[in-house]
Protein backbone atom coordinates (compact mmCIF):
# COMPACT_ATOMS: atom_id res chain seq x y z
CA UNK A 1 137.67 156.21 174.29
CA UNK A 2 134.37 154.85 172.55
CA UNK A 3 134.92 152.69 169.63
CA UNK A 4 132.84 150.20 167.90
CA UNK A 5 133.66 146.03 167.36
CA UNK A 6 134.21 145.14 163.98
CA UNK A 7 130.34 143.05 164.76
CA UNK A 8 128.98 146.60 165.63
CA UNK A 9 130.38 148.19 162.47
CA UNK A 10 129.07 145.36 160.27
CA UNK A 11 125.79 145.80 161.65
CA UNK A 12 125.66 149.73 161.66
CA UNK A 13 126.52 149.98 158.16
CA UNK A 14 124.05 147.76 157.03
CA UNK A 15 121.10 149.71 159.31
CA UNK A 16 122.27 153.03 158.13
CA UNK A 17 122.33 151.53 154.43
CA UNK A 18 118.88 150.45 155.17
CA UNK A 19 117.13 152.96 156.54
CA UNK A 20 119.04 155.93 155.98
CA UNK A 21 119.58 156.16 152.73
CA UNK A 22 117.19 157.18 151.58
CA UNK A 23 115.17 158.01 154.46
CA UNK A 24 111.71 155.71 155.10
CA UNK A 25 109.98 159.41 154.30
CA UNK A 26 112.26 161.01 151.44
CA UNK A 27 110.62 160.87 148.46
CA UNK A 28 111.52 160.96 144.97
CA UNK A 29 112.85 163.46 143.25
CA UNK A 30 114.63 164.35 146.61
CA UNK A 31 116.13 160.28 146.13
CA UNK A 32 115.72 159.68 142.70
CA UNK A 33 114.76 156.03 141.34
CA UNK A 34 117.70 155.50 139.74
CA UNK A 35 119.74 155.39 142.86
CA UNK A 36 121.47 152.76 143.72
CA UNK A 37 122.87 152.09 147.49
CA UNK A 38 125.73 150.09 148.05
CA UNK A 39 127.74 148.89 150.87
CA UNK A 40 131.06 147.30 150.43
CA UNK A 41 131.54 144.19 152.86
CA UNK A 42 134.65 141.46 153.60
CA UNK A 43 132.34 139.57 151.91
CA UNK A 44 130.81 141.42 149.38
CA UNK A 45 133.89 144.22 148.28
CA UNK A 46 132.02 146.01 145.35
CA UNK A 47 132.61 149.39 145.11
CA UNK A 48 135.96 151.21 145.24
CA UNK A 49 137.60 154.40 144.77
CA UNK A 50 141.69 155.34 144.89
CA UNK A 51 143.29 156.48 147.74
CA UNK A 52 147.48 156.97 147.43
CA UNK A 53 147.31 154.72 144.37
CA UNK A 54 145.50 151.75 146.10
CA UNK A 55 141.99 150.41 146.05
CA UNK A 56 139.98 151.24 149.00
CA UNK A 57 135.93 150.40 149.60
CA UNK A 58 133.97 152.43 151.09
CA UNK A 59 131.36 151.30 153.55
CA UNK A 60 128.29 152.69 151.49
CA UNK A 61 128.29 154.09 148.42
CA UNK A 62 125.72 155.72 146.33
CA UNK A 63 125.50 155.61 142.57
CA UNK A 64 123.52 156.91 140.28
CA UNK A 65 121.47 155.19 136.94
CA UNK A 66 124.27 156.36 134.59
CA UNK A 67 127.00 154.48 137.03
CA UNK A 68 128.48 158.05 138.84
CA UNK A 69 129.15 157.96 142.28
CA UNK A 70 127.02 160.17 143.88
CA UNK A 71 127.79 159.58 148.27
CA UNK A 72 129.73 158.06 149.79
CA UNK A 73 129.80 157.04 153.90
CA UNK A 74 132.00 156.07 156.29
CA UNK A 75 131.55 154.19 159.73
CA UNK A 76 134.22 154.20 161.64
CA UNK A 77 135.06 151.47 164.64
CA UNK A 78 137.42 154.40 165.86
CA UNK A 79 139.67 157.14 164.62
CA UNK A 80 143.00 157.54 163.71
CA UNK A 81 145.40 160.17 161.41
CA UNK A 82 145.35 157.81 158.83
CA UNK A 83 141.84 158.26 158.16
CA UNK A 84 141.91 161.62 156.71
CA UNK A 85 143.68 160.24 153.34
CA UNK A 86 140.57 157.82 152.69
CA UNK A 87 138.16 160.79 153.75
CA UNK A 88 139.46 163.20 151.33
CA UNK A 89 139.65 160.72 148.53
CA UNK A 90 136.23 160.12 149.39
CA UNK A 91 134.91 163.60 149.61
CA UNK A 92 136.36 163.94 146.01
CA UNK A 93 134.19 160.87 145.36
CA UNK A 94 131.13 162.48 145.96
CA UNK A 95 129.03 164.76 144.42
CA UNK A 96 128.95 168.52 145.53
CA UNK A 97 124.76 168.74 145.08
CA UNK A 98 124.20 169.60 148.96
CA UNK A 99 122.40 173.15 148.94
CA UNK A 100 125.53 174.79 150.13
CA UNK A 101 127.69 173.19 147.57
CA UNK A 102 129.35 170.90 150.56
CA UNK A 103 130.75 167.09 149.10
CA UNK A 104 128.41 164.63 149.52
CA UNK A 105 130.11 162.63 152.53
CA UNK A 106 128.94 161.50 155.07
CA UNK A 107 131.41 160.08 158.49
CA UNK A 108 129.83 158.22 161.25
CA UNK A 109 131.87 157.64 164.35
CA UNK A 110 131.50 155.90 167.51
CA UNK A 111 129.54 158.25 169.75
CA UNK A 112 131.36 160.78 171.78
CA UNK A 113 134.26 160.93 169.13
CA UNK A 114 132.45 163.61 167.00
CA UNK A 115 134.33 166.63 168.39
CA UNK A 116 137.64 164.86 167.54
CA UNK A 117 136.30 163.62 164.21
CA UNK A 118 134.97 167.43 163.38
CA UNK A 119 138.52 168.40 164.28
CA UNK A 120 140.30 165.93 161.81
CA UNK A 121 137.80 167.00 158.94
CA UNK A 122 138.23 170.75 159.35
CA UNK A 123 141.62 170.38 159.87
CA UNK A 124 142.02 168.69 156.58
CA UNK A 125 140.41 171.11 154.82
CA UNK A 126 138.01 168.11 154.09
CA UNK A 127 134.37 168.74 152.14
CA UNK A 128 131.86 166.71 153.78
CA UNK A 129 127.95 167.02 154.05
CA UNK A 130 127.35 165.56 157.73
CA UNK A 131 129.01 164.17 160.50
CA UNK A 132 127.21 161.11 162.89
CA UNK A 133 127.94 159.58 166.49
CA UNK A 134 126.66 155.89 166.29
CA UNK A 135 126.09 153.39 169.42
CA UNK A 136 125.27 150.17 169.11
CA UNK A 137 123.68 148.21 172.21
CA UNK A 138 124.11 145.19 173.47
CA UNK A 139 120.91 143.81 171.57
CA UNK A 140 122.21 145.27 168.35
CA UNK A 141 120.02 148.13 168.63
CA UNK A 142 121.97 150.98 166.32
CA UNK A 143 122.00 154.47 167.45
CA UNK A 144 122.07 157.52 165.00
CA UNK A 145 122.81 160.52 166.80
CA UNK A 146 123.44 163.65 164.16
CA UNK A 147 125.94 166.09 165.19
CA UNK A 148 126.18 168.27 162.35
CA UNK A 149 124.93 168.76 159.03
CA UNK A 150 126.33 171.08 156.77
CA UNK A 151 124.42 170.28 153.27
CA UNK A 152 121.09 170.74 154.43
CA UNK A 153 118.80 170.64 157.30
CA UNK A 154 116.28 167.91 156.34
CA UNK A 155 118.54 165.15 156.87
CA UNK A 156 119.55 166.19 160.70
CA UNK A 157 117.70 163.74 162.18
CA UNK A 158 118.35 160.93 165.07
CA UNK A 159 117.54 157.10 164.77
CA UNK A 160 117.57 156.27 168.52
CA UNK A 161 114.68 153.95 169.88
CA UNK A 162 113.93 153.63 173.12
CA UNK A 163 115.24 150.34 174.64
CA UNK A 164 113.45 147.54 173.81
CA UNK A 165 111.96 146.85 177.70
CA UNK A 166 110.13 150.07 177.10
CA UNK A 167 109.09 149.35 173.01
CA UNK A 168 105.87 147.37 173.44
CA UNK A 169 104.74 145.30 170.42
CA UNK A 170 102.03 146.89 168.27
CA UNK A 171 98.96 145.48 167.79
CA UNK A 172 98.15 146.99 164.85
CA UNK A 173 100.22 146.56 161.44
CA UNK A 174 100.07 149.50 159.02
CA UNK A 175 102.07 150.35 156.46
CA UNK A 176 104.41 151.91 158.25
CA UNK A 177 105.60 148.37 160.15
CA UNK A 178 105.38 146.60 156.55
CA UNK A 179 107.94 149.15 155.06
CA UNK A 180 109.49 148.54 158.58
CA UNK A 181 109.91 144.98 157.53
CA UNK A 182 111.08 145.90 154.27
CA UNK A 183 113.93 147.93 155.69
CA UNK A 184 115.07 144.74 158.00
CA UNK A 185 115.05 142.50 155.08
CA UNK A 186 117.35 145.02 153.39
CA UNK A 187 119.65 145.04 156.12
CA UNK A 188 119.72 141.64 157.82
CA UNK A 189 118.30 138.90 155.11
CA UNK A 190 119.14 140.05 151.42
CA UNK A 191 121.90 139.39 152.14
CA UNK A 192 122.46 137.55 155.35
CA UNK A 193 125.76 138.95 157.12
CA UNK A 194 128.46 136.81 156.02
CA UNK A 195 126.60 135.25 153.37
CA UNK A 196 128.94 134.32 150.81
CA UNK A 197 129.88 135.30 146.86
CA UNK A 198 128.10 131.30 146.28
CA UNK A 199 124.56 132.09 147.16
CA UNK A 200 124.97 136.10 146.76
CA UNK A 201 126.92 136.65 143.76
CA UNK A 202 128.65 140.25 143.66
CA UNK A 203 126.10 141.34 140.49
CA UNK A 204 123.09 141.00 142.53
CA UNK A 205 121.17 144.10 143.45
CA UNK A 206 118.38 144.52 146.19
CA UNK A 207 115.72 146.30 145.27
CA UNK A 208 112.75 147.54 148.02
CA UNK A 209 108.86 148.62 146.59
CA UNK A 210 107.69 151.34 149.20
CA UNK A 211 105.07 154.08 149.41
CA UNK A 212 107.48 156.19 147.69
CA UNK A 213 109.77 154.08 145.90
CA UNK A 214 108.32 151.61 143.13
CA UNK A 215 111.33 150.60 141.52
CA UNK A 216 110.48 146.85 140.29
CA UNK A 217 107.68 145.93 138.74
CA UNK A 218 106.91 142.22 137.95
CA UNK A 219 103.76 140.83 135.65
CA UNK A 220 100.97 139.85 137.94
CA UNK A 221 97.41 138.53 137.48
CA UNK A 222 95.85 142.05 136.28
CA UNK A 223 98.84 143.58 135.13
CA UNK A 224 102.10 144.49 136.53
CA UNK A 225 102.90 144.87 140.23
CA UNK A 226 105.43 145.71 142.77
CA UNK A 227 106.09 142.80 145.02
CA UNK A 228 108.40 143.88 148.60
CA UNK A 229 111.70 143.25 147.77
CA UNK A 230 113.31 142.18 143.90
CA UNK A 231 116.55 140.66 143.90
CA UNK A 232 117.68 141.88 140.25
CA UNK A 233 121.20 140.63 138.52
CA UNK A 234 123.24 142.05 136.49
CA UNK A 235 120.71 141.46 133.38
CA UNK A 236 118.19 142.90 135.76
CA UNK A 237 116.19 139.38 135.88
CA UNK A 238 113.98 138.90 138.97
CA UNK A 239 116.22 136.30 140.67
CA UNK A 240 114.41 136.39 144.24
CA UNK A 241 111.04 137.94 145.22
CA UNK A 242 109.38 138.72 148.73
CA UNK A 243 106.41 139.59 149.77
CA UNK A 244 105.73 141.40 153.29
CA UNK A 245 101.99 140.98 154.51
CA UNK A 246 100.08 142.94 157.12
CA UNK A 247 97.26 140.41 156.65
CA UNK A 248 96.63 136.89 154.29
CA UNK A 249 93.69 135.95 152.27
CA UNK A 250 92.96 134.13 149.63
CA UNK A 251 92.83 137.19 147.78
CA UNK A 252 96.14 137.53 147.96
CA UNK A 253 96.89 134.10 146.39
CA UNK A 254 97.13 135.03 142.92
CA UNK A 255 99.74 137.49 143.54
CA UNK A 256 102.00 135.13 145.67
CA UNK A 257 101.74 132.48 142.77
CA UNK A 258 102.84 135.68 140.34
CA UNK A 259 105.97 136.13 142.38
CA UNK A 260 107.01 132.53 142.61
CA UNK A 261 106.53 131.91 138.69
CA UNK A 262 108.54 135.37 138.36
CA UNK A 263 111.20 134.42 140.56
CA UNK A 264 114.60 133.13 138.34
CA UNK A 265 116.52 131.31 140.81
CA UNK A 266 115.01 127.57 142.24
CA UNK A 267 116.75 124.44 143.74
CA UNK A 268 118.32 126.76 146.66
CA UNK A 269 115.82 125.46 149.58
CA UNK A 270 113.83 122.21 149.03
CA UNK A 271 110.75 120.84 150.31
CA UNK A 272 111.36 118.72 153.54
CA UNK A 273 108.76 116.82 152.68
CA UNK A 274 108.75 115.67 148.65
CA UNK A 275 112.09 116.60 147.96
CA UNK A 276 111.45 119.12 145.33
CA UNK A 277 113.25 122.26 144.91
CA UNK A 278 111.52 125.25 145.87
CA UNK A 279 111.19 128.89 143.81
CA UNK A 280 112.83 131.90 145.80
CA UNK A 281 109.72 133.72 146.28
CA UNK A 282 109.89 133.89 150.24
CA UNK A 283 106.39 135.11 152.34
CA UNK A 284 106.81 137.11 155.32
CA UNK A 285 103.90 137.53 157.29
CA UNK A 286 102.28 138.74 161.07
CA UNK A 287 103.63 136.18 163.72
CA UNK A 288 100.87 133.60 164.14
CA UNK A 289 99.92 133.42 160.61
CA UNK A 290 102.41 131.53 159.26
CA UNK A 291 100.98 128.41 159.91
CA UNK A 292 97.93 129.29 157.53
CA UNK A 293 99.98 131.06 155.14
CA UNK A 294 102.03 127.50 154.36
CA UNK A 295 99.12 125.87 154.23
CA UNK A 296 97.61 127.81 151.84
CA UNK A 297 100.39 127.53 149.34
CA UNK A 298 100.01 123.99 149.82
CA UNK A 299 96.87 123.93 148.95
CA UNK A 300 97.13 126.13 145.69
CA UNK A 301 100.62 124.68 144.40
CA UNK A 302 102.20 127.69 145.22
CA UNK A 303 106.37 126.75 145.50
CA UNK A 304 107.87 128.90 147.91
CA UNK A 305 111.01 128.99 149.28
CA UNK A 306 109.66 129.54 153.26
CA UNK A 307 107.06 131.27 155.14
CA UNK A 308 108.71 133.68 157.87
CA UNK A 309 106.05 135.03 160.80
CA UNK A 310 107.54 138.48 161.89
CA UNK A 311 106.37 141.33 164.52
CA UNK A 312 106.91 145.19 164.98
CA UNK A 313 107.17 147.25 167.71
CA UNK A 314 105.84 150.50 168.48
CA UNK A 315 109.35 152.24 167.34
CA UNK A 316 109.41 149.89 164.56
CA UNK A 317 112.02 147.31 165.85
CA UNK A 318 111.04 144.15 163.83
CA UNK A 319 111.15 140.74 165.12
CA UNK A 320 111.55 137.43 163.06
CA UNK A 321 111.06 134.37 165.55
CA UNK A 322 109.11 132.26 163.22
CA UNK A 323 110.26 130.04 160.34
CA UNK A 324 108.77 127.61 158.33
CA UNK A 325 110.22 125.35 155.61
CA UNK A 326 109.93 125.63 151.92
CA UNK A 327 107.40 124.75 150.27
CA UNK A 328 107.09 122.49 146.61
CA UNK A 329 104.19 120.72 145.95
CA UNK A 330 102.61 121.65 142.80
């Protein structure tokens, strides 16, 4: 039978956290700004309801501005009776705002256990708004494969790329492969898997600026903007700042120097070269610009706490081969 490594879990929750919820295309009010996605990690255990008196954390957990749980999902590395305590506790959890009144939960299980996993739910008596296979490949591509959806229809939908010998690299970068590169960040670098409580405390709190989503606004050179990704604590200071580029000028400097002064938290990377501690405003830009990028914060006394050269493919994988160190001149 099909199960998932506790590796492949890791990783699945944090792409489904990423890029599922919400979707790259659902706007607000259909995913309000004030929602808040969580996912509960050995690492990073944040969230919890009861189940049979105890603590348990779900993998992701949705919560709304006024602190109310709102969804709540569950990847599972395989399936067992035991399972159906935690997903009725959890279906209680959730909201019941589907548009046929189903609990908000959602259960992902490794692919070809969703019969069985239908099965346990129904047989429970269980409330639950849609029910996922998930692969995960060798190369850590995750698979999304919907196999039903009982709260609506809009969100039956697959994430399942073609593999990456037949994804060719795109020579072009829109918007679409910058909020691509947003998503990754959110999943794989903020924070890093297995990052640790010392450089990620539990109160931090990533928030993503998209197309749809402006949720962080920081003062810039002509009035506020909304840089990539805010890092916000529990005071809701801007602790670390990102910006994701399609393409550098020096127009652009004045709003990289906004996001360094912005940034809160310095002294975590240092400048190989003077010793300095660095702001954590981090640059990501198109592989093969990085070199110019660094040097251009050189130049204009920019601190920064690295210069990353990324690329997309045509279904949006993104790549991160390139990284340069920080940067603290000025």
């Amino acid at each position: 039978m099909a199960t998932l490594t506790p590796d492949q879990h890791d990783r699945a929750v944090r792409f489904i956290a990423a890029n599922r919820f919400p979707f790259p295309d659902q706007p607000h009010p259909s995913w309000p700004l004030h929602y808040r996605t969580w996912f509960n990690s050995a690492t990073h255990p944040r969230i919890a309801i009861e189940v049979d008196g105890a603590p348990h954390h779900p993998d992701i957990v949705i919560v709304d501005g006024d602190g109310r749980l709102r969804e709540i999902a569950e990847v599972e590395t395989d399936l067992s009776p035991e399972m159906v305590a935690r997903w009725q506790a959890a279906s209680l959890a959730a909201d019941d705002t589907t548009e046929t009144g189903d609990r908000h939960l959602l259960i992902y299980v490794p692919e070809g256990r969703e019969a069985e996993a239908q099965a346990m739910l129904e047989g429970a008596g269980i409330s639950y708004h849609a029910l996922r296979g998930v692969r995960v490949d060798e190369d850590g591509t995750v698979h999304v494969l919907p196999h039903l959806t009982l709260g609506n229809t809009k969100d039956h939908r697959p994430d399942s790329p073609p593999p990456a010998a037949q994804d060719p690299l795109r020579t072009t970068l829109d918007e679409d492969a910058r909020e691509a590169v947003i998503r990754f960040l959110l999943a794989e670098r903020f924070p890093f898997p297995g990052e640790g409580t010392e450089k990620w405390g539990l109160d931090l709190y990533c928030l993503t600026n998209t197309r749809l989503h402006a949720r962080r606004a920081i003062p810039g050179p002509e009035g506020e903007f909304f840089p990539s990704v805010v890092v916000v604590d529990a005071q809701d200071r801007p602790c670390k700042i990102a910006m994701v580029e399609t393409e550098i000028s020096d127009a652009r400097l004045p709003l990289w120097r906004a996001c360094s002064q912005a940034a809160v938290y310095e002294g975590h990377y240092t400048d190989p070269d003077t010793g300095r501690p660095a702001k954590h405003f981090l640059l990501y830009v198109p592989l093969g610009q990085e070199e110019t990028a660094r040097a251009m914060l050189i130049d204009a006394g920019i601190s920064c706490a690295g210069v990353r050269g990324y690329e997309v493919t045509e279904a949006l994988r993104v790549r991160m081969p390139a990284i340069l160190p920080p940067v603290a001149r000025g």
